[in-house]
PDB file of N, CA and C in Angstrom:
ATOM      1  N   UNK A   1      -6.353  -2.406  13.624  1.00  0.00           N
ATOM      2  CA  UNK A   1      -5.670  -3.560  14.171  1.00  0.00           C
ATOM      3  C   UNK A   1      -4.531  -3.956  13.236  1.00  0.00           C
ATOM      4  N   UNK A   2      -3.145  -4.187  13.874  1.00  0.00           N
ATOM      5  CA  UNK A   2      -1.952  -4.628  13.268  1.00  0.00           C
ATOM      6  C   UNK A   2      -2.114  -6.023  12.961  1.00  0.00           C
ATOM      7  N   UNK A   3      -1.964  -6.512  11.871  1.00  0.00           N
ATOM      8  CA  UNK A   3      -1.460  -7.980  11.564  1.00  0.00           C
ATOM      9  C   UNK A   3      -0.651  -8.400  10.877  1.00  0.00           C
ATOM     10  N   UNK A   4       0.208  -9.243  10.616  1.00  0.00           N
ATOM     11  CA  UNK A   4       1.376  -9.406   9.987  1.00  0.00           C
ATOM     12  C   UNK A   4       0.960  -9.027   8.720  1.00  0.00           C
ATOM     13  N   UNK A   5       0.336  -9.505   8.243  1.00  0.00           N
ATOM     14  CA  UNK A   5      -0.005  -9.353   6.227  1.00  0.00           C
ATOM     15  C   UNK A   5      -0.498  -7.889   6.162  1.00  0.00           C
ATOM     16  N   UNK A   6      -1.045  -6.858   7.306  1.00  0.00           N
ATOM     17  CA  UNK A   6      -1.119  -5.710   6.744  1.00  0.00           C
ATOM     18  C   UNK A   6      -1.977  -4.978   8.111  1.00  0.00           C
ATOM     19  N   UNK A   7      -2.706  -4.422   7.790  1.00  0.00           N
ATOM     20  CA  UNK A   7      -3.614  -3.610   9.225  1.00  0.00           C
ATOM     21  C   UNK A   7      -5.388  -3.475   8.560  1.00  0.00           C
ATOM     22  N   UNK A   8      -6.288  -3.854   9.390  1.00  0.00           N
ATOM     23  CA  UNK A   8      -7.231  -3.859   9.686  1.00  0.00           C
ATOM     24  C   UNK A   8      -7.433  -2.109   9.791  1.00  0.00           C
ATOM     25  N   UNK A   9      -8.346  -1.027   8.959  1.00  0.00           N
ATOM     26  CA  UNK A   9      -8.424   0.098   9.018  1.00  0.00           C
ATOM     27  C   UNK A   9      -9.387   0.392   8.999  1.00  0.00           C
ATOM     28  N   UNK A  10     -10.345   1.292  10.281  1.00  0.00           N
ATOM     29  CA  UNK A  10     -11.746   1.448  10.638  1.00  0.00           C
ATOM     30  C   UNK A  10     -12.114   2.737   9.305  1.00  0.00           C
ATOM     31  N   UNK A  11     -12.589   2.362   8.369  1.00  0.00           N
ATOM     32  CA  UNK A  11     -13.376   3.851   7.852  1.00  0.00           C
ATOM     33  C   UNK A  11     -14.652   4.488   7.676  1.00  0.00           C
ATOM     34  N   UNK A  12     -15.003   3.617   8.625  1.00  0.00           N
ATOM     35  CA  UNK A  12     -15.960   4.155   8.676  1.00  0.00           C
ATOM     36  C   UNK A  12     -16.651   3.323  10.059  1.00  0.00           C
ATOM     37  N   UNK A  13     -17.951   4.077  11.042  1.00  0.00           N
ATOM     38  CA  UNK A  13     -17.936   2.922  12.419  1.00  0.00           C
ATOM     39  C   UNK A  13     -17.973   1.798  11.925  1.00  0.00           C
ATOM     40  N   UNK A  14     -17.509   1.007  12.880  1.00  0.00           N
ATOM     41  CA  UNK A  14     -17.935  -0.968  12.473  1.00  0.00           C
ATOM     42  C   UNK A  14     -17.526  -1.558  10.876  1.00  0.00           C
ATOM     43  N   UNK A  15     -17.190  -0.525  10.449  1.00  0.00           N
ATOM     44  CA  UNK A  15     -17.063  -0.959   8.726  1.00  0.00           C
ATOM     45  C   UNK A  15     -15.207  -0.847   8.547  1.00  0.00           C
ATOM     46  N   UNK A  16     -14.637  -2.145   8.794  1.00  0.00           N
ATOM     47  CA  UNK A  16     -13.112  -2.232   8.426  1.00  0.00           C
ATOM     48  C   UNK A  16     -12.904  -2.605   7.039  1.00  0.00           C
ATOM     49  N   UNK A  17     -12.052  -2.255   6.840  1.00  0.00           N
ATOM     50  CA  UNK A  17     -10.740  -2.662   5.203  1.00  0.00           C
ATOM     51  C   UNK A  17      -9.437  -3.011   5.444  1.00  0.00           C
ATOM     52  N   UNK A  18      -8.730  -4.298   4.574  1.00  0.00           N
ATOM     53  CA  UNK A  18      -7.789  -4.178   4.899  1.00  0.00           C
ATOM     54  C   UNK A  18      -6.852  -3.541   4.246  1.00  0.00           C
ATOM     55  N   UNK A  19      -5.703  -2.651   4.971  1.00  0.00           N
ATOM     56  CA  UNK A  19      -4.633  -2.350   3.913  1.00  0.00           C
ATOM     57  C   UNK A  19      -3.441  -3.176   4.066  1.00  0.00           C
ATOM     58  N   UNK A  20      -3.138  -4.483   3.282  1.00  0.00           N
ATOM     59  CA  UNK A  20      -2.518  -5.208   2.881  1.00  0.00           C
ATOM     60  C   UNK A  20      -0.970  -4.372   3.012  1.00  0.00           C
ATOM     61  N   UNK A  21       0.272  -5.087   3.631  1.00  0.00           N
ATOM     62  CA  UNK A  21       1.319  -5.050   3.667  1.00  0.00           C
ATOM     63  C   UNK A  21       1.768  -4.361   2.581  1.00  0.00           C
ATOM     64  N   UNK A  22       1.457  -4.852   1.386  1.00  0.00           N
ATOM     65  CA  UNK A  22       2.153  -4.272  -0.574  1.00  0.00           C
ATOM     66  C   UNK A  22       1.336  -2.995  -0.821  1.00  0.00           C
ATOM     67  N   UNK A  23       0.325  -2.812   0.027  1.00  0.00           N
ATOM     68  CA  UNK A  23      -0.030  -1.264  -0.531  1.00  0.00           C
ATOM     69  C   UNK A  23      -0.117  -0.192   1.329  1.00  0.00           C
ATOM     70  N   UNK A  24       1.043  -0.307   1.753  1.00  0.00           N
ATOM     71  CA  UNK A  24       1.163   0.641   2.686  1.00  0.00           C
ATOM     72  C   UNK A  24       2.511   1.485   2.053  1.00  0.00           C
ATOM     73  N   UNK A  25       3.716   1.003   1.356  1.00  0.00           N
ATOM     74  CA  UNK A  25       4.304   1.747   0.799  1.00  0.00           C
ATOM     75  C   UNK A  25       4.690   1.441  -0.406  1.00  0.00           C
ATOM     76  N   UNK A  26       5.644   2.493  -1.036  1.00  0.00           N
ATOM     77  CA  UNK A  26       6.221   1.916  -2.606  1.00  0.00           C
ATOM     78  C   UNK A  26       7.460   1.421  -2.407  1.00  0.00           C
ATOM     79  N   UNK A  27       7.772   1.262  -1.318  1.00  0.00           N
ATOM     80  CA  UNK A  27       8.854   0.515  -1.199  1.00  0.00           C
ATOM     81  C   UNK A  27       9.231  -0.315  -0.282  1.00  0.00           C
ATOM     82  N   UNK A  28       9.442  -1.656  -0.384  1.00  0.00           N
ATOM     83  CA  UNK A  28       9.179  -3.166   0.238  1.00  0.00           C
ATOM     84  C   UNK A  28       9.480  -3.132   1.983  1.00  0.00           C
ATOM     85  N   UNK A  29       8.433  -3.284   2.581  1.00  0.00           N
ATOM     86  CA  UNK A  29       8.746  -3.411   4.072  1.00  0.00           C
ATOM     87  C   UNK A  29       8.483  -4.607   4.508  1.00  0.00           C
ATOM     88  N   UNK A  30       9.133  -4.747   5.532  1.00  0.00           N
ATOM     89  CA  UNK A  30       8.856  -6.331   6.645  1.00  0.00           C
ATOM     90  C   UNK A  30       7.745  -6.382   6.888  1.00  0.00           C
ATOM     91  N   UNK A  31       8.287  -5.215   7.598  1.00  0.00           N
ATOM     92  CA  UNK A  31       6.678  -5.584   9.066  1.00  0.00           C
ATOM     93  C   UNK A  31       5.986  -3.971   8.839  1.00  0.00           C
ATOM     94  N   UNK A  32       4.673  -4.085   9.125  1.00  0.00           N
ATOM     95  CA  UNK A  32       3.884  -3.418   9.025  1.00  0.00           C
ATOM     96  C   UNK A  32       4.317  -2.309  10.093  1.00  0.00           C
ATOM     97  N   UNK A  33       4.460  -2.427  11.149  1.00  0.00           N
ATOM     98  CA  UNK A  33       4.758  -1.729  12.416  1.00  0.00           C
ATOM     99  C   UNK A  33       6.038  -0.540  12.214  1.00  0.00           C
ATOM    100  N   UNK A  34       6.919  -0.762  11.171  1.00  0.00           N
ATOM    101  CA  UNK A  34       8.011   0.487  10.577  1.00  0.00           C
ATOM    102  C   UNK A  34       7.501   1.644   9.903  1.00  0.00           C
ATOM    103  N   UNK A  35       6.085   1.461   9.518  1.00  0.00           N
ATOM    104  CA  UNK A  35       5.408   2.522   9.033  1.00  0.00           C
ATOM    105  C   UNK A  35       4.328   3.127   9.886  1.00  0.00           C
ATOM    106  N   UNK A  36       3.224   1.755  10.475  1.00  0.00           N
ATOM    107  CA  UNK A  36       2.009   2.054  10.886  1.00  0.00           C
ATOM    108  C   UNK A  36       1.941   1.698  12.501  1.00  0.00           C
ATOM    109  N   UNK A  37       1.515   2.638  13.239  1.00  0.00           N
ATOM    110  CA  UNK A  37       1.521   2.047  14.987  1.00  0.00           C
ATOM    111  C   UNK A  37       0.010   1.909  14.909  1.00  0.00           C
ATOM    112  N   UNK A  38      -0.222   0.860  15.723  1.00  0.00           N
ATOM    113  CA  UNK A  38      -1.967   0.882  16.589  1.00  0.00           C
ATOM    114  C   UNK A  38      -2.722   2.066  16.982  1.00  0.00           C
ATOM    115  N   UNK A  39      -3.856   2.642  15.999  1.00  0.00           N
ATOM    116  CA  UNK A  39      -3.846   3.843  16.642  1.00  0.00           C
ATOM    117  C   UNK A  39      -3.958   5.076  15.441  1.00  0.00           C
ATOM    118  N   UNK A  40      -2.926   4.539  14.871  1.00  0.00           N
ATOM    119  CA  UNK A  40      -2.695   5.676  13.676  1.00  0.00           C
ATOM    120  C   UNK A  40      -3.592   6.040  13.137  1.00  0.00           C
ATOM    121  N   UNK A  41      -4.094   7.753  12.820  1.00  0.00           N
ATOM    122  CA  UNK A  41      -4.737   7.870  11.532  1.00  0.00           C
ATOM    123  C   UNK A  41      -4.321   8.316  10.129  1.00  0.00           C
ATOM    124  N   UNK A  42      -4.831   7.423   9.348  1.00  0.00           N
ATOM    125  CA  UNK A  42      -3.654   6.661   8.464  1.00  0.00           C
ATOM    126  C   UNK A  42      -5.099   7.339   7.081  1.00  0.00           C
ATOM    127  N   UNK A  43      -4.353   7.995   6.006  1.00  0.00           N
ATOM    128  CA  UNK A  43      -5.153   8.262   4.550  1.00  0.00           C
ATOM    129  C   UNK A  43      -5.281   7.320   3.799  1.00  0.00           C
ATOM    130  N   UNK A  44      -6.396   6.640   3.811  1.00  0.00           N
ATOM    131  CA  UNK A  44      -6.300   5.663   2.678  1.00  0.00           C
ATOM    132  C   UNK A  44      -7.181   5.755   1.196  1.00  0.00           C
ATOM    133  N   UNK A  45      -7.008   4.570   0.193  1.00  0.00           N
ATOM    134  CA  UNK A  45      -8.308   4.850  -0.845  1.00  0.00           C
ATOM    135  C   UNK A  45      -8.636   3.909  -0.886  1.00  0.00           C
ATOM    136  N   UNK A  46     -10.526   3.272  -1.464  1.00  0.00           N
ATOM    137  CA  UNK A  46     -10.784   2.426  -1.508  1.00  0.00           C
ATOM    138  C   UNK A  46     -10.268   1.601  -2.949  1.00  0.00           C
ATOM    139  N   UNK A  47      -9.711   0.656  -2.882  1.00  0.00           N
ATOM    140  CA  UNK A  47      -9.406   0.048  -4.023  1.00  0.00           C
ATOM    141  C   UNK A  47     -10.379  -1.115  -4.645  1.00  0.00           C
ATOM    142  N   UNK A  48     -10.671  -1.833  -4.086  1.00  0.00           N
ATOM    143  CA  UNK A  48     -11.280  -2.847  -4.496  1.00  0.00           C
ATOM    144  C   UNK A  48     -12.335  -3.160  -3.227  1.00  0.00           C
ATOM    145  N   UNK A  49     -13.522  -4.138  -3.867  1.00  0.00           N
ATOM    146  CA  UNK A  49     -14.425  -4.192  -3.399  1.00  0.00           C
ATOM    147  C   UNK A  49     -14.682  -5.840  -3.616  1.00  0.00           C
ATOM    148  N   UNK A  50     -14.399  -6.840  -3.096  1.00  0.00           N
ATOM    149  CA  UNK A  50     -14.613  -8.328  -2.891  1.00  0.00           C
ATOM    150  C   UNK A  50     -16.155  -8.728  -3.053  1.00  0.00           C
ATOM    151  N   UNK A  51     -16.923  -9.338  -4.614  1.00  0.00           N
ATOM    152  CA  UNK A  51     -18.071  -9.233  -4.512  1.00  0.00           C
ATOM    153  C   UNK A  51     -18.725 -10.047  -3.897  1.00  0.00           C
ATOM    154  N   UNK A  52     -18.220 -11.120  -3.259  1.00  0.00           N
ATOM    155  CA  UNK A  52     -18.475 -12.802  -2.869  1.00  0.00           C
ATOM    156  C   UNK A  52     -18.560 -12.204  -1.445  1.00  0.00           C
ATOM    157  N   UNK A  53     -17.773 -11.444  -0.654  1.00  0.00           N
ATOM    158  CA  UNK A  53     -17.240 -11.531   0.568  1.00  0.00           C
ATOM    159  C   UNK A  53     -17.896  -9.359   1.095  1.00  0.00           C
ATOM    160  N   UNK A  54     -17.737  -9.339   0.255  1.00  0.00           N
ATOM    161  CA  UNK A  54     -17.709  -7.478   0.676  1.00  0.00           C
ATOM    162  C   UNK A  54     -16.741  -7.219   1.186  1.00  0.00           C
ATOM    163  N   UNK A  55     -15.575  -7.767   1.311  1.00  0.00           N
ATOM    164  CA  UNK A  55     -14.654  -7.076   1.822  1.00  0.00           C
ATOM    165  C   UNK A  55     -13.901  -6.166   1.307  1.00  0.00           C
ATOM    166  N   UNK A  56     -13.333  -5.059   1.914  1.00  0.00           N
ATOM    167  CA  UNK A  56     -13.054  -3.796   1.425  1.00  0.00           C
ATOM    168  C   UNK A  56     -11.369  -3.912   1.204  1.00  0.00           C
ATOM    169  N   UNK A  57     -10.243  -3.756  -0.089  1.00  0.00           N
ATOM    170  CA  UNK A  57      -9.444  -3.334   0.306  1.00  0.00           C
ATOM    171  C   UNK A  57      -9.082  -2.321   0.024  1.00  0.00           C
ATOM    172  N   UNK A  58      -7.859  -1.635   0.930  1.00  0.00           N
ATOM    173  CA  UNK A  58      -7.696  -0.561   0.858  1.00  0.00           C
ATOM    174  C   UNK A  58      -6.009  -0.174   0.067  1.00  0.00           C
ATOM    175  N   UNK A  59      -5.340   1.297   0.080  1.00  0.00           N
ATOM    176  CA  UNK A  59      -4.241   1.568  -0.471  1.00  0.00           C
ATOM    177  C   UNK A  59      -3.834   2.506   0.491  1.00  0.00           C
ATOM    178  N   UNK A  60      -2.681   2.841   0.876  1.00  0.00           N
ATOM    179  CA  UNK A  60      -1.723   4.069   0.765  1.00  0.00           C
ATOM    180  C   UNK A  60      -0.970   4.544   0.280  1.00  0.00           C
ATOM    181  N   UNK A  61      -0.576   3.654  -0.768  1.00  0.00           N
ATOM    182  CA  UNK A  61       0.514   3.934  -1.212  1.00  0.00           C
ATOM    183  C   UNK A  61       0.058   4.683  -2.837  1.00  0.00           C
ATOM    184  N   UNK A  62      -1.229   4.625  -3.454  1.00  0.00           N
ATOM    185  CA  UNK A  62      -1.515   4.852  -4.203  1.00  0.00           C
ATOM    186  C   UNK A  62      -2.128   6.741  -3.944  1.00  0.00           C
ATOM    187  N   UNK A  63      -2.083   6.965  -2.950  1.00  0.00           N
ATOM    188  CA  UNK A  63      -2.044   8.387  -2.413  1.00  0.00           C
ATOM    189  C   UNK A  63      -0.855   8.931  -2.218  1.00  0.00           C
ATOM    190  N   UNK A  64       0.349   8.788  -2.223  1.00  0.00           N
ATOM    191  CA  UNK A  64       1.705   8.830  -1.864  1.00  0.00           C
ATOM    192  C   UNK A  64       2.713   9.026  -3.430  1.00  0.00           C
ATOM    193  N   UNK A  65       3.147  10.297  -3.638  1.00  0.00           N
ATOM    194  CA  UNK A  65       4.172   9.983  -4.741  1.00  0.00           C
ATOM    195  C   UNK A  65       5.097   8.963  -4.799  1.00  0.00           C
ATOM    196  N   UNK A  66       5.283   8.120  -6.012  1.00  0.00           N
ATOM    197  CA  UNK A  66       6.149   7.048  -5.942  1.00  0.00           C
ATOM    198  C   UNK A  66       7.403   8.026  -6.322  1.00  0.00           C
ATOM    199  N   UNK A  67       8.408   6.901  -5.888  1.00  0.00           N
ATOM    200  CA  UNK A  67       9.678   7.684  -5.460  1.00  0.00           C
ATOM    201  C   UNK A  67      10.475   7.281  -6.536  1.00  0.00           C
ATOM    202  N   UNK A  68      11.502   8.225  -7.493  1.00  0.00           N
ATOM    203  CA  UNK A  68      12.126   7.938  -8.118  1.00  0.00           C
ATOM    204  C   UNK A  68      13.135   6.432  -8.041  1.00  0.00           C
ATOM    205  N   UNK A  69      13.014   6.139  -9.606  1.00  0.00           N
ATOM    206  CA  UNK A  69      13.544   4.613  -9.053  1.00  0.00           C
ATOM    207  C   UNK A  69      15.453   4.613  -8.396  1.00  0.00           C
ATOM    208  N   UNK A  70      15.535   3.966  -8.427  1.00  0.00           N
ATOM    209  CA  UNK A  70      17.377   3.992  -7.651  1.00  0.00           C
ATOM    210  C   UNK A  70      18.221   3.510  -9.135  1.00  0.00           C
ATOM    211  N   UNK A  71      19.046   4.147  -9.257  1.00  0.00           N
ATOM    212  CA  UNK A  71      19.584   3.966 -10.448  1.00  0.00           C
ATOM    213  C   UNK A  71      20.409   2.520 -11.209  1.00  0.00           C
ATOM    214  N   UNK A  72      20.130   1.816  -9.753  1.00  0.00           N
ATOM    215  CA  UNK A  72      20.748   0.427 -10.478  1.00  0.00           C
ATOM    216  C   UNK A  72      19.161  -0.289 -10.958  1.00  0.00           C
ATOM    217  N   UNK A  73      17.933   0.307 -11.132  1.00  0.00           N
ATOM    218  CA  UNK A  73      16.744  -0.354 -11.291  1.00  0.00           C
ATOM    219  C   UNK A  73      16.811   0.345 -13.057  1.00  0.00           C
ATOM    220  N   UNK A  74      17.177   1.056 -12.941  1.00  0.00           N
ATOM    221  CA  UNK A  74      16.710   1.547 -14.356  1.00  0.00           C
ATOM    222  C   UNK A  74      17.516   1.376 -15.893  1.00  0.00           C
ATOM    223  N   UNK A  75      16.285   0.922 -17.007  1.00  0.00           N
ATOM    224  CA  UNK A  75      16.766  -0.014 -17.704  1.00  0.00           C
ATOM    225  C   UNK A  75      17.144   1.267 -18.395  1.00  0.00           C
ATOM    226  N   UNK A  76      18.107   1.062 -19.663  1.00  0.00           N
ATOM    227  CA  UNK A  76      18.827   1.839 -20.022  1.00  0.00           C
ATOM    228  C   UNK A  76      18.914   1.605 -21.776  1.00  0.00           C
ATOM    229  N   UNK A  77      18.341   2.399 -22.685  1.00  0.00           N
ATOM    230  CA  UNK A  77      18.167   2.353 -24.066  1.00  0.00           C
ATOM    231  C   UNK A  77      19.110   3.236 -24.483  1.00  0.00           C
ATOM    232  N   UNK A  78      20.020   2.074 -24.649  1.00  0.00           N
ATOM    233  CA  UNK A  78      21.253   3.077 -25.589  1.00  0.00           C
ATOM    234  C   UNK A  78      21.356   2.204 -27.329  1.00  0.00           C
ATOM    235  N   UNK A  79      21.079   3.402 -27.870  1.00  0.00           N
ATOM    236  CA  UNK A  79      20.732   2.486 -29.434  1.00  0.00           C
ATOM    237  C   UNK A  79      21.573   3.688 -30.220  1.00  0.00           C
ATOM    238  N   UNK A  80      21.713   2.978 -31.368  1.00  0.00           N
ATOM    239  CA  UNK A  80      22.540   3.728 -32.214  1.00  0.00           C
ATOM    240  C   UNK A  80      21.941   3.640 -33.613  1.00  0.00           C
ATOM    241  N   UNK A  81      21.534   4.730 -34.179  1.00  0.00           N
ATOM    242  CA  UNK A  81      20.977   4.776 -35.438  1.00  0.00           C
ATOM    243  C   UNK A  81      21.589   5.069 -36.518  1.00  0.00           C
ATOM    244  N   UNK A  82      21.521   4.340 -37.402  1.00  0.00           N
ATOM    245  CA  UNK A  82      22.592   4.749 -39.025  1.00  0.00           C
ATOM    246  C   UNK A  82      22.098   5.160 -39.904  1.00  0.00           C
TER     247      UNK A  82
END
């Protein structure tokens, strides 16, 4: 199930997780729906485990190579030694 903050992901029968909006990719999306349709079967990992609640969350993006950064992100050590 799609929801704004992320998607509801069956992994098992009757047993959902959510994968939260910030871990479907490594790089910042709106809406959930540019990556994930209703339906999808989608690789995830279990990340965390809610001990109060049991609720499961999940990742994709932590299965997914992160993507080189864009070159105006990267900090730059220019030093000069005497």
């Amino acid at each position: 199930t799609i929801v704004q903050f992320g998607a509801f992901i069956e992994i098992l029968p009757n047993k959902d997780g959510l994968l939260h909006i910030s871990e479907i990719d490594w790089r910042k999306i709106k809406t959930v729906d540019e990556v994930l349709k209703e339906g999808d079967e989608v690789e995830v990992k279990l990340i965390d485990i809610d001990p109060k609640t049991g609720k499961l969350k999940l990742s994709r993006k932590v299965l997914i190579p992160r993507p080189p950064k864009e070159e105006g992100e990267r900090h730059r050590h220019e030093g000069h030694s005497g």
